[in-house]
N, C-alpha and C. Protein backbone atom coordinates (compact mmCIF):
# COMPACT_ATOMS: atom_id res chain seq x y z
N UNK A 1 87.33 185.14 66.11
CA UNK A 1 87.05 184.17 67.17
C UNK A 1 85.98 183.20 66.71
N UNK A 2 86.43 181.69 67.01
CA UNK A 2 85.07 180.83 66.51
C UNK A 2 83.91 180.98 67.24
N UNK A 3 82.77 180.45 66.83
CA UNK A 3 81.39 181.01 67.12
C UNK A 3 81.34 179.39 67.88
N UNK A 4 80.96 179.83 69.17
CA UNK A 4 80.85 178.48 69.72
C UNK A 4 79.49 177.79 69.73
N UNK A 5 78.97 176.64 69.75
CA UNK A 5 78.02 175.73 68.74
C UNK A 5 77.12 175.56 70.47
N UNK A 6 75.68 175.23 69.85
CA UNK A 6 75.30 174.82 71.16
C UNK A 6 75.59 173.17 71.94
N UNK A 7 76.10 172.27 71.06
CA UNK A 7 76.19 171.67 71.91
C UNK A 7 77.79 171.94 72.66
N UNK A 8 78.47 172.71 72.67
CA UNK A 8 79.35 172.95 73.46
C UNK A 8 78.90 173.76 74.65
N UNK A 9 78.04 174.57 74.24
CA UNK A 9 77.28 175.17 75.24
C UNK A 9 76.54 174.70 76.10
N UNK A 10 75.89 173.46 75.79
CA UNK A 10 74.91 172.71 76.98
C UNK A 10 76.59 171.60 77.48
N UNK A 11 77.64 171.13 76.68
CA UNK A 11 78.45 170.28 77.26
C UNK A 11 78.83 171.27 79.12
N UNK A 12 79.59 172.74 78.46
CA UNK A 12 80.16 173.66 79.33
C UNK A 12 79.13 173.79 80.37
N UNK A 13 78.02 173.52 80.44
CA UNK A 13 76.81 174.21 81.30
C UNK A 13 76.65 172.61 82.33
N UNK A 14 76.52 171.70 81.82
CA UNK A 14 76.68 170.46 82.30
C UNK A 14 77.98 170.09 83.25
N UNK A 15 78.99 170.95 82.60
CA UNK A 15 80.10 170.28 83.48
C UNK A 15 80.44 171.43 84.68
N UNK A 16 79.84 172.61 84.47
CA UNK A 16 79.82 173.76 85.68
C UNK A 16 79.01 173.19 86.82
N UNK A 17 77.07 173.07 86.30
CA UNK A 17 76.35 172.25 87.26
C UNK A 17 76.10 171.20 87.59
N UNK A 18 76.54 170.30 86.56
CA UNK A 18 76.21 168.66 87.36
C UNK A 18 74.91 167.88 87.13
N UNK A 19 75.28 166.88 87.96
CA UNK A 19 73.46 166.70 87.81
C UNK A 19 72.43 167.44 88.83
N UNK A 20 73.17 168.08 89.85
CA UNK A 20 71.92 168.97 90.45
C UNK A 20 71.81 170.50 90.34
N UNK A 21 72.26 170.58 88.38
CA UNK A 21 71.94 171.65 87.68
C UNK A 21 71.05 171.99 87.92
N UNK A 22 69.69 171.47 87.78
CA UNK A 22 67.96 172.15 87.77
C UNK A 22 67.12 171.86 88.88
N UNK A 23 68.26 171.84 90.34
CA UNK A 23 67.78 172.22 90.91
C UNK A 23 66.86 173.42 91.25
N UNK A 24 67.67 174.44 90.94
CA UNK A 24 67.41 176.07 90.86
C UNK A 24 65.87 175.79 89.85
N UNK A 25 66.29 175.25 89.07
CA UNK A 25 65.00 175.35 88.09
C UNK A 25 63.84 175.10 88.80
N UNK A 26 63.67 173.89 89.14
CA UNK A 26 62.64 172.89 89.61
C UNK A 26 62.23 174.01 91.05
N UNK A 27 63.25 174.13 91.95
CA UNK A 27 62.71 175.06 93.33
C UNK A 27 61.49 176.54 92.51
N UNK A 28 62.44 177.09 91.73
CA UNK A 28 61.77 178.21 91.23
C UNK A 28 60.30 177.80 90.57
N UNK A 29 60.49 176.96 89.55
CA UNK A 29 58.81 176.22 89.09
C UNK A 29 57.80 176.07 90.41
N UNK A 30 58.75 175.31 91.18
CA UNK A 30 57.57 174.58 92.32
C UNK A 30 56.99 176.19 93.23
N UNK A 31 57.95 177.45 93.34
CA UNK A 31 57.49 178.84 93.94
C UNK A 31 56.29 179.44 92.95
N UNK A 32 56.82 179.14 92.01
CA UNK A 32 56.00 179.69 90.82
C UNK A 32 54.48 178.80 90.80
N UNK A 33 54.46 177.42 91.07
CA UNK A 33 52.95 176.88 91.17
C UNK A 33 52.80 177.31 92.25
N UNK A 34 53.28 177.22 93.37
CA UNK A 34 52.33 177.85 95.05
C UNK A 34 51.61 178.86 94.88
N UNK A 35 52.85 179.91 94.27
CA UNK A 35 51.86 181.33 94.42
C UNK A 35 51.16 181.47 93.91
N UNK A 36 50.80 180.87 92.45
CA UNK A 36 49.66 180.56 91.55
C UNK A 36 48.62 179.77 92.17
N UNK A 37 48.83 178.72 92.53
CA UNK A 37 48.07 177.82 93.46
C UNK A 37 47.13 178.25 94.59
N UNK A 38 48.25 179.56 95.26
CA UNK A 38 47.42 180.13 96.46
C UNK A 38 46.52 181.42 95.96
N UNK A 39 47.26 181.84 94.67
CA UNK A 39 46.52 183.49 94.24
C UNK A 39 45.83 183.27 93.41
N UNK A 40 45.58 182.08 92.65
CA UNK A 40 44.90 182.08 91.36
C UNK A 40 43.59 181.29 91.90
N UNK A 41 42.09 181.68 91.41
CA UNK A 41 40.94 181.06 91.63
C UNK A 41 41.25 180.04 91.13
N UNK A 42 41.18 178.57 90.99
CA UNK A 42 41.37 177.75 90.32
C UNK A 42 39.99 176.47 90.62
N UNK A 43 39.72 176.05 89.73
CA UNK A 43 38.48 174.84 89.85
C UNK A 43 39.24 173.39 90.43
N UNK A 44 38.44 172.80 91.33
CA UNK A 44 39.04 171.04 91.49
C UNK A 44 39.69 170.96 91.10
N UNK A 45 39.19 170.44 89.56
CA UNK A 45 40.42 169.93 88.90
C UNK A 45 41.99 170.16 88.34
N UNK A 46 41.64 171.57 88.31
CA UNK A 46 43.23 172.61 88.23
C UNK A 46 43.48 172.64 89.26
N UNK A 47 42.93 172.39 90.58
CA UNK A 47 44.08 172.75 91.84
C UNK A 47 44.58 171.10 92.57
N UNK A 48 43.57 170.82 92.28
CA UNK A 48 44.17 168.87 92.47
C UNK A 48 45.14 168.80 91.49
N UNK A 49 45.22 169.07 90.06
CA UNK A 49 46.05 168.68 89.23
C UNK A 49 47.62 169.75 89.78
N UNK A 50 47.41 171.21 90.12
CA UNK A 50 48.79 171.64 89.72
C UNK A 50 49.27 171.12 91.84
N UNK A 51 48.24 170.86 92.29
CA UNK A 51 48.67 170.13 94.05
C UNK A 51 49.42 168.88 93.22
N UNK A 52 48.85 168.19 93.13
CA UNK A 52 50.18 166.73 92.46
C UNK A 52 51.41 167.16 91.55
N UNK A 53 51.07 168.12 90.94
CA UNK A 53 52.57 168.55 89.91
C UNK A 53 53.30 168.64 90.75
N UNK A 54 52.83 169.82 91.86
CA UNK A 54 54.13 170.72 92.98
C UNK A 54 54.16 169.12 94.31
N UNK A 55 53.77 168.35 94.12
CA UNK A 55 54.33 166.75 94.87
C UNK A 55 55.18 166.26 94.00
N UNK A 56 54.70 166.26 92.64
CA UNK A 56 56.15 165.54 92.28
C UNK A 56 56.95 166.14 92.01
N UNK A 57 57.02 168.07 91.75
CA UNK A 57 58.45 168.77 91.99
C UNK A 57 58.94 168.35 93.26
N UNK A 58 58.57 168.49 94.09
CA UNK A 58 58.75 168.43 95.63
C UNK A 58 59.67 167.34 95.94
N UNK A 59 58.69 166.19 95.48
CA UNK A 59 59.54 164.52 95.36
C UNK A 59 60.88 164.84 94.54
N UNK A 60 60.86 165.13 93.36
CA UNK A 60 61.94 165.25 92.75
C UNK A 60 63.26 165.84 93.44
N UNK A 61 62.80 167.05 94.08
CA UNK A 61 64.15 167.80 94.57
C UNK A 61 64.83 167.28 95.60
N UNK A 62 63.49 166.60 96.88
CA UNK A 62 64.24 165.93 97.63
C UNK A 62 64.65 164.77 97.50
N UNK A 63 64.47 164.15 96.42
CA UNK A 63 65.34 162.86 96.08
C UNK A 63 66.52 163.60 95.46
N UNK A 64 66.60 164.22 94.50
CA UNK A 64 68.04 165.12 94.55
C UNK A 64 68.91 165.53 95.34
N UNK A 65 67.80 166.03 96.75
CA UNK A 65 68.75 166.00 97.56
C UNK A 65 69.56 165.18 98.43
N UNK A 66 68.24 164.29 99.02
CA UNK A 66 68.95 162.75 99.24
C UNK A 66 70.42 162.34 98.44
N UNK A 67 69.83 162.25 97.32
CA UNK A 67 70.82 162.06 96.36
C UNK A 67 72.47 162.71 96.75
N UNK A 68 72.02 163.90 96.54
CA UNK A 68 73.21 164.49 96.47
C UNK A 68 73.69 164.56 97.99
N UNK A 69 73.28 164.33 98.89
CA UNK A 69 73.91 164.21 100.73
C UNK A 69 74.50 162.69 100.56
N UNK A 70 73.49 161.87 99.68
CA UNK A 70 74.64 160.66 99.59
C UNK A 70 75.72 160.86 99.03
N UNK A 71 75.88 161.20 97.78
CA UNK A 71 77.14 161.63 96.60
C UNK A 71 78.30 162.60 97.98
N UNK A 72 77.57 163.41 99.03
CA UNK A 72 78.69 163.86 99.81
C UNK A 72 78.94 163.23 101.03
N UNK A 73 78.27 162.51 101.69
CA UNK A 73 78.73 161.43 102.31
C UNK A 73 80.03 160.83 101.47
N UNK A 74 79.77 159.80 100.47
CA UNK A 74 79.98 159.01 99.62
C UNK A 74 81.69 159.99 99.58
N UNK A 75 81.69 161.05 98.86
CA UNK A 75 83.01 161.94 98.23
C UNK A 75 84.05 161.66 99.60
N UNK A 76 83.01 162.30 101.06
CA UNK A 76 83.82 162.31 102.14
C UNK A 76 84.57 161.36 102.53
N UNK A 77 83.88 159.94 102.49
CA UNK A 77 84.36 158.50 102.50
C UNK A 77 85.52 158.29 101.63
N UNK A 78 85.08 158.74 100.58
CA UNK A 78 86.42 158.49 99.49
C UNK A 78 87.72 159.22 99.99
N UNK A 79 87.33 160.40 100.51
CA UNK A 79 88.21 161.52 100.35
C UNK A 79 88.93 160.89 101.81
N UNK A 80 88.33 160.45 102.61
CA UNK A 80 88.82 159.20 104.12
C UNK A 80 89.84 158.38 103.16
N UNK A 81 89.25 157.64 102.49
CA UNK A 81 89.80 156.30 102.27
C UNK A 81 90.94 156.73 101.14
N UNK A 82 90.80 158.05 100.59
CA UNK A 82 92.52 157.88 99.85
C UNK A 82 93.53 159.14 100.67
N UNK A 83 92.83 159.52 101.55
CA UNK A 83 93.79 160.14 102.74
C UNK A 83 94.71 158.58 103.20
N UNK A 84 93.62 157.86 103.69
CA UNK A 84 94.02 156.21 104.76
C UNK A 84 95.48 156.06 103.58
N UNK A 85 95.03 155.93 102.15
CA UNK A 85 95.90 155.22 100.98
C UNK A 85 96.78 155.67 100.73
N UNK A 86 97.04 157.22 100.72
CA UNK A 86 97.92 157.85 101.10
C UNK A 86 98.97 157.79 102.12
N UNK A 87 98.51 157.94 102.37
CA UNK A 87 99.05 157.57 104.24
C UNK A 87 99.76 156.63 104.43
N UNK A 88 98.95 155.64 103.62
CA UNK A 88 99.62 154.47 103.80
C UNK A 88 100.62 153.92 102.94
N UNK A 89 100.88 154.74 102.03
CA UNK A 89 101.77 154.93 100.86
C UNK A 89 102.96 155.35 100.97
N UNK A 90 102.75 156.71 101.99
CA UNK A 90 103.92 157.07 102.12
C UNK A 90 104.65 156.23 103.32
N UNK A 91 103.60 155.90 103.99
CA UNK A 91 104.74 154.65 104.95
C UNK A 91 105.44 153.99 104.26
N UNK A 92 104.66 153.17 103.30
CA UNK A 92 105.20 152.07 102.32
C UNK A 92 106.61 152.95 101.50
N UNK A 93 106.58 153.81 101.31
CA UNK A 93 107.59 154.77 100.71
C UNK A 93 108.15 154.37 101.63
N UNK A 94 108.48 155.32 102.66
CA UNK A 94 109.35 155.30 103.87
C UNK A 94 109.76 153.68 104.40
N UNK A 95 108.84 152.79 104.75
CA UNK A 95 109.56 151.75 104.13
C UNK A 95 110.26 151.17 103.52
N UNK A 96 109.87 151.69 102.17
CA UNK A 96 110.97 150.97 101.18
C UNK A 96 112.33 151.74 101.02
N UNK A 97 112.10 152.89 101.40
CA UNK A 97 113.68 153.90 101.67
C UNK A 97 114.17 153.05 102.37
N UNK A 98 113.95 153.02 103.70
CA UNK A 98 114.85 152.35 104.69
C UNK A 98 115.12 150.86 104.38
N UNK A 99 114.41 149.92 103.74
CA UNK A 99 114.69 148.82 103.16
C UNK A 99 115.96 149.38 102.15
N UNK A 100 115.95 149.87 101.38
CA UNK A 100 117.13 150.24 100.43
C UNK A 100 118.52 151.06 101.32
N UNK A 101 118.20 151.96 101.91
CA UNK A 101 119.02 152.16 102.85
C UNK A 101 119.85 150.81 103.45
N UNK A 102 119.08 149.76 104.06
CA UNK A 102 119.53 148.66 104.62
C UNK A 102 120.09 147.97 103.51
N UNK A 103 119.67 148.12 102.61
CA UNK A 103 120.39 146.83 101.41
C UNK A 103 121.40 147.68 100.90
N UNK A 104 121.76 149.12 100.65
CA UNK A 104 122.86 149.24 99.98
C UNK A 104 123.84 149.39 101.40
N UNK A 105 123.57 149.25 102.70
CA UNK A 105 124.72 149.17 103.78
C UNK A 105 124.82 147.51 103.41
N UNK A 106 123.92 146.24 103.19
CA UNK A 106 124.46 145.26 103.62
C UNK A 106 125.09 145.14 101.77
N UNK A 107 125.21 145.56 100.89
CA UNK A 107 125.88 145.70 99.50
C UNK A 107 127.12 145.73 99.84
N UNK A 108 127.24 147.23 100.85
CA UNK A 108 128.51 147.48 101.29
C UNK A 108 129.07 146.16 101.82
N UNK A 109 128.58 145.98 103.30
CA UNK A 109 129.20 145.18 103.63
C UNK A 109 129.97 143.56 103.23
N UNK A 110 128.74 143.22 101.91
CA UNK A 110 129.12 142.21 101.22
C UNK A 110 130.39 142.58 100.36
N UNK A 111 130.47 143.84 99.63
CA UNK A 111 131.40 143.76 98.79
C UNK A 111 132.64 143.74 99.65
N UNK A 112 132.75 144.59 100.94
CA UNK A 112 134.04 144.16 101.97
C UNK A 112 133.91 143.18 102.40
N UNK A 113 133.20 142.24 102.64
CA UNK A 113 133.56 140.46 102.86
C UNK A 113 134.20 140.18 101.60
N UNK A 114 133.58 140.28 100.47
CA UNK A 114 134.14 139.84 99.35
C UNK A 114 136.04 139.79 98.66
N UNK A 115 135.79 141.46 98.91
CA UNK A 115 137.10 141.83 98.82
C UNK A 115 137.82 141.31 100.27
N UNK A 116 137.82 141.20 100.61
CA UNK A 116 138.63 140.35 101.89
C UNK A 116 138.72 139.25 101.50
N UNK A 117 137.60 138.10 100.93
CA UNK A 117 137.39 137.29 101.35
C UNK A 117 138.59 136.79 100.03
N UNK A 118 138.82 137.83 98.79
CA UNK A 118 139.64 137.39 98.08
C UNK A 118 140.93 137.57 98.57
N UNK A 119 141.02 139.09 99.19
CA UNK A 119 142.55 139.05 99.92
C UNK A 119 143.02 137.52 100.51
N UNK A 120 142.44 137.18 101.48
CA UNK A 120 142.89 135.91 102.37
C UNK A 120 142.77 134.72 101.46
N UNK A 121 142.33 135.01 100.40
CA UNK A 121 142.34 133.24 99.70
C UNK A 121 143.90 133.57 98.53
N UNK A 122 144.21 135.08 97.95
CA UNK A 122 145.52 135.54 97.75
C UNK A 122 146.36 135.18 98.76
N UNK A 123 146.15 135.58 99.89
CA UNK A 123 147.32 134.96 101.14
C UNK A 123 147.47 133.79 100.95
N UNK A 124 146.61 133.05 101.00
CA UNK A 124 146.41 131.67 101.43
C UNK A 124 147.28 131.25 100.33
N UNK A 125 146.57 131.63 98.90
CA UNK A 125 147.62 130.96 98.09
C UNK A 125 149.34 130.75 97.90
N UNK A 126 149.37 132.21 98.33
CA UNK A 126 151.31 132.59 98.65
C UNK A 126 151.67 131.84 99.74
N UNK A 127 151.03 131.43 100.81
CA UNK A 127 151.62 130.97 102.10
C UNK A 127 151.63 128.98 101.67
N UNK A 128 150.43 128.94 100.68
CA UNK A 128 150.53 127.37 100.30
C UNK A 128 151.68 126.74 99.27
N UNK A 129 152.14 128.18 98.79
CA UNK A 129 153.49 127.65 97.29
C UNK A 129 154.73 127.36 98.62
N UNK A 130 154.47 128.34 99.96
CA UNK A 130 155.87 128.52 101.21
C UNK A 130 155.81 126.98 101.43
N UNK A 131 156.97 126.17 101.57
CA UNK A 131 157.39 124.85 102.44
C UNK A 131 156.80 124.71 103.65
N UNK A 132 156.48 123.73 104.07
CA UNK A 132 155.97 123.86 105.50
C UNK A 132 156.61 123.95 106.33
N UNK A 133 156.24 124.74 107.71
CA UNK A 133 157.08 124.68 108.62
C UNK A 133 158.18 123.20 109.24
N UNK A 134 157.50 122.53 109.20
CA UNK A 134 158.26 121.16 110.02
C UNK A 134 159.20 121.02 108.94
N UNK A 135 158.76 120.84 107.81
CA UNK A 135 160.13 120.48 106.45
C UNK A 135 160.86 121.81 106.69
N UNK A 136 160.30 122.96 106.79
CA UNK A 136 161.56 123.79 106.88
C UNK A 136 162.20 123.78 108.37
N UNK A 137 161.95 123.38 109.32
CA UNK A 137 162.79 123.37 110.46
C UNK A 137 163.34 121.82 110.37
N UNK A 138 163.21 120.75 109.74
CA UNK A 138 164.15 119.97 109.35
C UNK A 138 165.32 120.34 108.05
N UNK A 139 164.54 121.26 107.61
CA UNK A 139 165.84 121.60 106.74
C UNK A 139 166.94 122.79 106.89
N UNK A 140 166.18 123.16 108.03
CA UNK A 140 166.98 124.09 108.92
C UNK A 140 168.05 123.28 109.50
N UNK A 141 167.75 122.15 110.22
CA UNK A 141 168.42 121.29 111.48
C UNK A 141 169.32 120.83 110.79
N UNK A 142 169.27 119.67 109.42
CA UNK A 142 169.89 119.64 108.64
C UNK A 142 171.46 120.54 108.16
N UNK A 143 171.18 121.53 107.67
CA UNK A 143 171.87 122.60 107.68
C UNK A 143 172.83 122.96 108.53
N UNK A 144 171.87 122.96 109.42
CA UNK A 144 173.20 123.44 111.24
C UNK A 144 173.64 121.99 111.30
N UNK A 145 173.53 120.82 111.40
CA UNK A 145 174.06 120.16 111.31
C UNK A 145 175.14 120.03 110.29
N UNK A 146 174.69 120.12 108.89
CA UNK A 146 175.87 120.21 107.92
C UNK A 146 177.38 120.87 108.23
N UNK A 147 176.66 122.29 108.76
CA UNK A 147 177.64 123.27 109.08
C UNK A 147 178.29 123.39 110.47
N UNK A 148 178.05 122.44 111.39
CA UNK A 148 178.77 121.82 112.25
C UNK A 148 180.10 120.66 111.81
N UNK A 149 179.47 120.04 110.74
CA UNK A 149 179.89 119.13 110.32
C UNK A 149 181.42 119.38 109.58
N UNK A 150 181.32 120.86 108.96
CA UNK A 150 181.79 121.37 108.22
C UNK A 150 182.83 122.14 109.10
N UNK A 151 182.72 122.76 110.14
CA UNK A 151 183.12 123.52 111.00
C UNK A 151 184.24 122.20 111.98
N UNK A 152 183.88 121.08 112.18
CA UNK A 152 184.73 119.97 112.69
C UNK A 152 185.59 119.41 111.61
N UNK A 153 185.27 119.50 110.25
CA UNK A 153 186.40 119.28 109.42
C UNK A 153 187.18 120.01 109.31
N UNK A 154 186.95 121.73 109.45
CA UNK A 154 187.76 122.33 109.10
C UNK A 154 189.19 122.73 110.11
N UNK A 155 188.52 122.43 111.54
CA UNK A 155 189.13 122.37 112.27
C UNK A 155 190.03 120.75 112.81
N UNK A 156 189.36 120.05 112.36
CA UNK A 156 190.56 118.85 111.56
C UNK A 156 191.88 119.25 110.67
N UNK A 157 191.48 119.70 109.69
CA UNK A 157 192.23 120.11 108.44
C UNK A 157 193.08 120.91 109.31
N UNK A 158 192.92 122.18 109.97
CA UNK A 158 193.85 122.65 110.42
C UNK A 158 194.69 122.35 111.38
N UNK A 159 194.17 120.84 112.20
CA UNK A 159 195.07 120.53 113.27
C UNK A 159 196.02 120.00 112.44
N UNK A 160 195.65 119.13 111.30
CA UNK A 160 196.92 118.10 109.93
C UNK A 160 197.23 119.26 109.69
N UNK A 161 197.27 119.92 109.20
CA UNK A 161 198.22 121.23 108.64
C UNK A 161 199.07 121.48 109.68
N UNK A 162 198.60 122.13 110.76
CA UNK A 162 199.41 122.73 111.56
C UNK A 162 200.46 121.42 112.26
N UNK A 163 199.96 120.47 112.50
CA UNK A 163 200.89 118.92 112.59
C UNK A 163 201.98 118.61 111.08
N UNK A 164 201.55 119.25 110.27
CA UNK A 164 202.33 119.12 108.91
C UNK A 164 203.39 119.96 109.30
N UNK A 165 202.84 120.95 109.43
CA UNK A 165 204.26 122.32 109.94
C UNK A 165 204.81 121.87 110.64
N UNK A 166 204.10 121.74 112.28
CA UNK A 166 205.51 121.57 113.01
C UNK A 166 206.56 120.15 112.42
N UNK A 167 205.80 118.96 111.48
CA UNK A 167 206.91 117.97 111.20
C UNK A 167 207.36 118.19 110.34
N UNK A 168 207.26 119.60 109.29
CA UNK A 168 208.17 119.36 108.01
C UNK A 168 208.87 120.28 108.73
N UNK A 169 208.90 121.45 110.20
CA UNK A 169 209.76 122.34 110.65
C UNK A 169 210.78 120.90 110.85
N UNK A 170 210.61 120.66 111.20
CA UNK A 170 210.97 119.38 112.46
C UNK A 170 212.48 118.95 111.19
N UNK A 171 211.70 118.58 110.15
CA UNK A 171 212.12 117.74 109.18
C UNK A 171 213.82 119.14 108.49
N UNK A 172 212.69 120.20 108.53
CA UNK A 172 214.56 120.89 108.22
C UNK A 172 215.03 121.46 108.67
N UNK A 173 214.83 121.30 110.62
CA UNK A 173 215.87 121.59 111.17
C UNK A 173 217.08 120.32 111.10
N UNK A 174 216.10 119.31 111.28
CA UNK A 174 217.25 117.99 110.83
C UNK A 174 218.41 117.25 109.81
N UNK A 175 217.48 118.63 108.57
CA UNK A 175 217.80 118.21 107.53
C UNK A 175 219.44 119.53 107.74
N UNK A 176 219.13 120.67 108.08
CA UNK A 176 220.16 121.49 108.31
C UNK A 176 220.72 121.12 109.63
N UNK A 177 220.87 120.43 110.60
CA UNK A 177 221.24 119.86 111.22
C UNK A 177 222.30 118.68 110.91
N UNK A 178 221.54 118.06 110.36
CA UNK A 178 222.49 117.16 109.68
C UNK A 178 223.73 117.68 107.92
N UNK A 179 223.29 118.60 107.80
CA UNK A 179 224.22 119.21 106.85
C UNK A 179 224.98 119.95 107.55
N UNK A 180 224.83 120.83 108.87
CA UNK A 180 225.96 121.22 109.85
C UNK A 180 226.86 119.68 109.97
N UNK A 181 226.42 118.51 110.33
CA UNK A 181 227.02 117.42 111.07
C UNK A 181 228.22 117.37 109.48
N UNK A 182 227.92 117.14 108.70
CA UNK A 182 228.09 116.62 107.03
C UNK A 182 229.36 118.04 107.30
N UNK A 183 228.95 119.08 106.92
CA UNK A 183 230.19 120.23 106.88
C UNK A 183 231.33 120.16 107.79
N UNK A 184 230.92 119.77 109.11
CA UNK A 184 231.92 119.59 110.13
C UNK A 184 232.84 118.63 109.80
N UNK A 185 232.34 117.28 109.28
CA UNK A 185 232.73 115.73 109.78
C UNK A 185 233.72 116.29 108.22
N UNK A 186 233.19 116.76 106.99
CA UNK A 186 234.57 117.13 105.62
C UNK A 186 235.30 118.29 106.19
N UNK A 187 234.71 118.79 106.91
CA UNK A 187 235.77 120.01 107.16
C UNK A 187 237.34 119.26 107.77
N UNK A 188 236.76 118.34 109.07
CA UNK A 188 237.70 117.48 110.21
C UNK A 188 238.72 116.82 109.16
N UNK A 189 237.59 116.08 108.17
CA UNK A 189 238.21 115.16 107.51
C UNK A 189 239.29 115.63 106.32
N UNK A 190 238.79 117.32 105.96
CA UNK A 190 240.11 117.81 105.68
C UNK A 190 241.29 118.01 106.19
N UNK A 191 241.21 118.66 107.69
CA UNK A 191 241.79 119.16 107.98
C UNK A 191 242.53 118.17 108.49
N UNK A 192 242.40 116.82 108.65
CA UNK A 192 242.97 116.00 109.26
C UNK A 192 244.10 114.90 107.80
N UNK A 193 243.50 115.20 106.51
CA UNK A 193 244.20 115.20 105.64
C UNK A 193 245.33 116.16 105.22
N UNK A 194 245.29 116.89 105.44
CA UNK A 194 246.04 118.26 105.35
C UNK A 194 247.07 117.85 106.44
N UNK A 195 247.27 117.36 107.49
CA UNK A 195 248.14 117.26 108.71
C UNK A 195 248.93 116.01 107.71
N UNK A 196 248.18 115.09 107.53
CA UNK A 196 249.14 114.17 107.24
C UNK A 196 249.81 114.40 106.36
N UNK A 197 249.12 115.11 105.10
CA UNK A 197 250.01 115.18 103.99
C UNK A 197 251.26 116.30 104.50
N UNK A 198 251.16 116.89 105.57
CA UNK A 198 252.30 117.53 105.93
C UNK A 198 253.44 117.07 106.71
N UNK A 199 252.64 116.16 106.98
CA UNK A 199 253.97 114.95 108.09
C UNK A 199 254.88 114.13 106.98
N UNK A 200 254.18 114.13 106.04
CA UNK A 200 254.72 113.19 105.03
C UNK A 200 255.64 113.84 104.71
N UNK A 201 255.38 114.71 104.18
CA UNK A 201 256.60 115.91 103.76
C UNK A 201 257.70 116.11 104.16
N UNK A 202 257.25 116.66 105.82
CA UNK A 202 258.02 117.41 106.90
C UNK A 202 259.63 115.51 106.34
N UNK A 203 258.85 114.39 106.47
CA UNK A 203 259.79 113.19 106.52
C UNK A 203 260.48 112.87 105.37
N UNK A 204 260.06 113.10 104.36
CA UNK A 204 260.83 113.37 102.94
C UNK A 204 261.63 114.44 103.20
């Protein structure tokens, strides 16, 4: 084990008592002149002289003590004022939680404006490539019109057709009509040759 040095020894002794280490000392000296003072014969000048020593032990300690009731005043104050700092710290904490609390809800809420705000400008764009309504309900009207248009021709076309039929019916019943007339009128006209050429005969 190292051999510890004296000035570590007066450092360690200093930082146990402080500066109102010798107190103890100084009280015990100043007991030690009284009782000497009061038990010892002493001449004038030794008892005037060790009466002023034990005044300025005396002075000394109670300015130490002064001293040191200020130093605890003083600690208590401190020990007030970083309680107050404290205190007031952790508000400021708690503050700033709930400030962050509030900013990552309004984060939230920005990034859902955002994302929306791109959805609807996506809409917007698909609905701006669409025709507009009025051009498309004119090109609607258009249309039904066309196909009215279309719907009266066709029903044209079929009245000429069906007027075609009944006149080309028309046309060959006439036409076989008149080839009945044609068969009859050579048939007559045979048969009316045939008579004569038999009269002729019958007269030869």
């Amino acid at each position: 084990m190292a051999a510890i040095t004296d000035d570590e020894v007066i450092c360690k002794r200093l930082l146990i008592e402080g500066e109102s280490g010798g107190d103890d000392r100084r009280i015990s000296t100043l007991l030690k002149m009284f009782i000497k003072w009061c038990t010892t014969d002493l001449n004038e000048e030794e008892c005037s002289s060790t009466y002023q020593k034990m005044l300025s032990t005396l002075a000394q300690i109670e300015f130490t003590m002064e001293k040191t009731h200020l130093i605890h005043d003083m600690n208590i104050k401190e020990m007030a004022s970083y309680e107050q700092i404290y205190s007031n710290i952790e508000s400021e904490m708690e503050e700033a939680k709930d400030a962050i609390s509030a900013s990552k809800e309004e984060l939230k809420k920005a990034k859902r404006v955002r994302r929306n705000r791109q959805e609807y400008d996506a809409l917007a764009k698909v609905i701006q490539k669409q025709p507009d309504r009025k051009d498309t309900m004119k090109k609607l009207k258009d249309l039904d019109d066309n196909l009215k248009a279309l719907d009266e021709t066709k029903i044209s076309l079929e009245e000429k057709l069906e007027n075609r039929q009944k006149q080309f019916h028309v046309l060959i019943n006439s036409v076989l009509e008149l080839q009945r007339i044609l068969e009859e009128d050579q048939k007559a006209s045979e048969e009316s040759l045939n008579g004569t050429l038999d009269s002729s005969m019958e007269i030869s």
